[in-house]
N, C-alpha and C. Protein backbone atom coordinates (compact mmCIF):
# COMPACT_ATOMS: atom_id res chain seq x y z
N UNK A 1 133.63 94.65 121.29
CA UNK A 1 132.37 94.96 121.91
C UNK A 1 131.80 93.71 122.56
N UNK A 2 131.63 93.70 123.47
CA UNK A 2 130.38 92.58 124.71
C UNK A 2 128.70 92.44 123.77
N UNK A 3 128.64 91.50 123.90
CA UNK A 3 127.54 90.85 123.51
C UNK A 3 126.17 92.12 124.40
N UNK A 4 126.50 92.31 125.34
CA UNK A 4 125.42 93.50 125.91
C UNK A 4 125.74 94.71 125.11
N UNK A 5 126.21 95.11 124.96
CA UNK A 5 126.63 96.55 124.19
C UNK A 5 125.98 96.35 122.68
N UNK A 6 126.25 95.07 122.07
CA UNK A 6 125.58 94.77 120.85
C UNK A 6 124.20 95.02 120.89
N UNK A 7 123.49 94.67 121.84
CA UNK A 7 122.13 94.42 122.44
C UNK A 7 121.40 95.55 122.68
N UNK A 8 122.16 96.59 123.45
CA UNK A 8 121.44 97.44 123.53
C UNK A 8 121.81 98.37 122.34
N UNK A 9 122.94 98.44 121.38
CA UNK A 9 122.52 99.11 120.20
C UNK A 9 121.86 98.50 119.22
N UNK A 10 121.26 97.37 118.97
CA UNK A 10 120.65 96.89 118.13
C UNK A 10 118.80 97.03 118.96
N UNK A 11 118.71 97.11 120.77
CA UNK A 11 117.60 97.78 121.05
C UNK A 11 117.28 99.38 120.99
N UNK A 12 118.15 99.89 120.62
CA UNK A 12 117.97 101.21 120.21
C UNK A 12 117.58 101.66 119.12
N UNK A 13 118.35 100.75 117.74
CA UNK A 13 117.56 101.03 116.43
C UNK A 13 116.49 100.07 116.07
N UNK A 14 116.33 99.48 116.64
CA UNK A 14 114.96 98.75 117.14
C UNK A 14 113.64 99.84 117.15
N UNK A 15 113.87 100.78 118.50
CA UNK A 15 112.87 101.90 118.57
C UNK A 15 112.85 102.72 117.90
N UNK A 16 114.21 103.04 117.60
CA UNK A 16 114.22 104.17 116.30
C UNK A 16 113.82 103.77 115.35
N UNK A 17 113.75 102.83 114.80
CA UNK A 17 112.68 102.41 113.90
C UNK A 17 111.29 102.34 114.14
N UNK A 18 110.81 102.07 115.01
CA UNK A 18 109.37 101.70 115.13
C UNK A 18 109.08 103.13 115.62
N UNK A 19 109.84 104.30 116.49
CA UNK A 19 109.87 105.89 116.11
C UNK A 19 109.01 106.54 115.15
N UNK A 20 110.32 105.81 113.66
CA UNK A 20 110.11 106.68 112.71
C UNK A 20 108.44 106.06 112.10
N UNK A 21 108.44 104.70 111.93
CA UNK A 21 107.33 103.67 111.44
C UNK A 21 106.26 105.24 111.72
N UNK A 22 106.21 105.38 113.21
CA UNK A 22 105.13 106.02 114.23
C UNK A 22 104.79 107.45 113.28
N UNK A 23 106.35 107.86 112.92
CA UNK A 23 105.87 109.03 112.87
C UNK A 23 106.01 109.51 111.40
N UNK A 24 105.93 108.94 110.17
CA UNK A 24 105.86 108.37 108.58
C UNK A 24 104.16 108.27 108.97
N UNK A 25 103.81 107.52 109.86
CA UNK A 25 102.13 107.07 109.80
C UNK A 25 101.50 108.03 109.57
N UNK A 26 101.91 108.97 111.28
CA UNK A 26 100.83 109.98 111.78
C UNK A 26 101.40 111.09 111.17
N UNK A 27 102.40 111.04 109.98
CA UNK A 27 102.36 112.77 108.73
C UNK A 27 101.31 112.41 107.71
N UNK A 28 101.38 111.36 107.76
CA UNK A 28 100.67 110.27 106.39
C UNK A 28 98.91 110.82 106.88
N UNK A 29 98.80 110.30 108.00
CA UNK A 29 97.25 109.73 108.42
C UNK A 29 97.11 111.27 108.93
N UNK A 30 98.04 112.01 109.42
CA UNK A 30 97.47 113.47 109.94
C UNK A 30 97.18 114.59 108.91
N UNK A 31 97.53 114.40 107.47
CA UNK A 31 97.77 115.23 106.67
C UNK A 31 98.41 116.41 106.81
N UNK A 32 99.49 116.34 107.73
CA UNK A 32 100.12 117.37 108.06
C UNK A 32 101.19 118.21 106.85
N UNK A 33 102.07 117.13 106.14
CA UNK A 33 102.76 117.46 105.12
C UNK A 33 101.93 117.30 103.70
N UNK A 34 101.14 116.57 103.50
CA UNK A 34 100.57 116.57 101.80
C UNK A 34 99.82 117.13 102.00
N UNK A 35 99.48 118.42 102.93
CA UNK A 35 98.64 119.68 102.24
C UNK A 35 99.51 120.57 102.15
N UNK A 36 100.30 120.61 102.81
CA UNK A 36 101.22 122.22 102.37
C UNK A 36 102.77 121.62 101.54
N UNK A 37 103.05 120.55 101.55
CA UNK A 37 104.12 120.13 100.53
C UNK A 37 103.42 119.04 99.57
N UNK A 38 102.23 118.71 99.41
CA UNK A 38 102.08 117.79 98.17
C UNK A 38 102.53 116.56 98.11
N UNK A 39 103.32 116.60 96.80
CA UNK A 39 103.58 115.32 96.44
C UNK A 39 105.23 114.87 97.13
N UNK A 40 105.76 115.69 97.99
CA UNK A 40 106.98 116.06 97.99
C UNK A 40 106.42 115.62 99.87
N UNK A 41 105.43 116.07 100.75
CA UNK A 41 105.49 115.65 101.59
C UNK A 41 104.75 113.81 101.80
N UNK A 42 104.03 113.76 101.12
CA UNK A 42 104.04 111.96 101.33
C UNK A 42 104.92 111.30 100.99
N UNK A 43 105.97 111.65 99.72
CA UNK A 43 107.53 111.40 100.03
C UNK A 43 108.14 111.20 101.31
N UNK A 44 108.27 112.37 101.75
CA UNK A 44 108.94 112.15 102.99
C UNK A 44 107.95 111.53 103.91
N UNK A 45 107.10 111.53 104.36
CA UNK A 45 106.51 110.30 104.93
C UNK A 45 106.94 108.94 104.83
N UNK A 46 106.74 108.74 103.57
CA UNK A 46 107.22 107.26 103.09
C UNK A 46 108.45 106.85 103.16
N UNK A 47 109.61 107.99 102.81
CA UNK A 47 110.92 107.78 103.33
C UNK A 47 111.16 107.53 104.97
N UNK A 48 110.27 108.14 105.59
CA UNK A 48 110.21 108.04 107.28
C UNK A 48 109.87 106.53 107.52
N UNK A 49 108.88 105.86 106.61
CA UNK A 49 108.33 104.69 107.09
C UNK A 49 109.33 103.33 106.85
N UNK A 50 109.94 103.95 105.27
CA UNK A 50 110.92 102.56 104.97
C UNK A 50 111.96 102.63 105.61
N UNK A 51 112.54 104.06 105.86
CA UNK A 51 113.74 103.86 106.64
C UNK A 51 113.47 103.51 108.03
N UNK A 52 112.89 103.47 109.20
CA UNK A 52 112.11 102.66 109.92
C UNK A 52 112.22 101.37 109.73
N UNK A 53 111.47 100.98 108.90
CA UNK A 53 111.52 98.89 108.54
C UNK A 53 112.79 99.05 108.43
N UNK A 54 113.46 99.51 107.79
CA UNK A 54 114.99 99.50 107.48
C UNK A 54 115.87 99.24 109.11
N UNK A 55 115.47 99.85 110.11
CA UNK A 55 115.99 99.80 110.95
C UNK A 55 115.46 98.80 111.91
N UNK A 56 114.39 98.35 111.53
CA UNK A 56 113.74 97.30 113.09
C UNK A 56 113.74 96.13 112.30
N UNK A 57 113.36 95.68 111.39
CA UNK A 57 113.90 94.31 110.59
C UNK A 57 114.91 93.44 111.12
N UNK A 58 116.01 94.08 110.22
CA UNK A 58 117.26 93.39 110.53
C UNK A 58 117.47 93.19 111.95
N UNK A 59 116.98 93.99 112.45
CA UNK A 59 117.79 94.01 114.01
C UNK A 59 117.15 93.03 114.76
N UNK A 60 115.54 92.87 114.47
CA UNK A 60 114.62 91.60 115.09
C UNK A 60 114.97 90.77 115.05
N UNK A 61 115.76 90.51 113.46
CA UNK A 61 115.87 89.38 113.16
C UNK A 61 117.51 88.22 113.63
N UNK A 62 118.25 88.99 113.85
CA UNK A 62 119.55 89.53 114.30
C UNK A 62 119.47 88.69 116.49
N UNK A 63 118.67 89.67 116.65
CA UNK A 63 118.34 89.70 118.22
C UNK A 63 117.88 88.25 118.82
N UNK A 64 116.71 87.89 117.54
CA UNK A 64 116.29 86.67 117.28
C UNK A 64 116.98 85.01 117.50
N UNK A 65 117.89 85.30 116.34
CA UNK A 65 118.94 84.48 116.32
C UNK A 65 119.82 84.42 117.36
N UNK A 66 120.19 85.47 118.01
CA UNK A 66 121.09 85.88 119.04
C UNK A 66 120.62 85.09 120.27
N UNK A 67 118.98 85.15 120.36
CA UNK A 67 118.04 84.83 121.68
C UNK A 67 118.10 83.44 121.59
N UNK A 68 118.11 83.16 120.61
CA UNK A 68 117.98 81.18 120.07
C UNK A 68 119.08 80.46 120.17
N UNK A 69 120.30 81.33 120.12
CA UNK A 69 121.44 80.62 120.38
C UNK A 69 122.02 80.40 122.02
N UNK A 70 121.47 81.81 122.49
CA UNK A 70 121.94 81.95 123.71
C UNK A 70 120.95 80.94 124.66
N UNK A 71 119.68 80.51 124.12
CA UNK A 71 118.90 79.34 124.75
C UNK A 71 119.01 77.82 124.51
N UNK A 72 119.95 77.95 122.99
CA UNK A 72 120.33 76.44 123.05
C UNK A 72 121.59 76.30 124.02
N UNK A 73 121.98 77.20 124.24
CA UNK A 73 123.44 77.26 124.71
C UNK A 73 123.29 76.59 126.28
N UNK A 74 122.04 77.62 126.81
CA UNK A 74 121.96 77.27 128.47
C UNK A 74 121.37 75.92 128.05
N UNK A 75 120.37 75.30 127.38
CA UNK A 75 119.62 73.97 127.20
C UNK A 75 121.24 72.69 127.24
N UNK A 76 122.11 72.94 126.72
CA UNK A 76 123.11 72.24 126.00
C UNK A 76 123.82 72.06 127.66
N UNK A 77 124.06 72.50 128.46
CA UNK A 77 125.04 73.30 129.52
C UNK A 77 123.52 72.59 130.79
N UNK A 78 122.66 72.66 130.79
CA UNK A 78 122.02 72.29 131.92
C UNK A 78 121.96 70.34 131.49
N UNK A 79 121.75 70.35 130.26
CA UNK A 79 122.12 68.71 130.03
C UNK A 79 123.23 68.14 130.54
N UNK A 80 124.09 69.10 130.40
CA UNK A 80 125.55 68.21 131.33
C UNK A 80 125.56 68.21 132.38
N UNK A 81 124.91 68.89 133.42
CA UNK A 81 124.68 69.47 134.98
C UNK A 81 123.68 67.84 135.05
């Protein structure tokens, strides 16, 4: 796989995380599921929200490193120019 292909699947579960973050909130904050499922729908809310962080975390952090290397790289490469 190309370093772009990495990129844009690690910007994809990026959004799909911050998606789910979105939509864990607004079951949470809308009371849409813990009135008609209880204790069983803020569950799943909360499962919506961690699995979310679960997905935009790593990948920030990932992308991050990726962005820092690829800028020491050009910094390193315009010093020799």
């Amino acid at each position: 796989m190309t370093e772009q292909t990495i990129i844009r699947i690690l910007k994809t579960f990026i959004i799909l995380g911050i998606c789910l973050i979105v939509l864990g909130h607004s079951l949470l904050a809308g009371n849409y599921l813990s009135e008609s499922m209880g204790v069983h729908g803020i569950m799943f809310s909360a499962a919506c929200i961690a699995i979310g962080v679960l997905f935009s975390l790593p990948t920030k952090i990932y992308l991050t490193i990726l962005l820092m290397k690829m800028e020491s790289d050009l910094t390193a490469q315009n010093r020799l120019n």
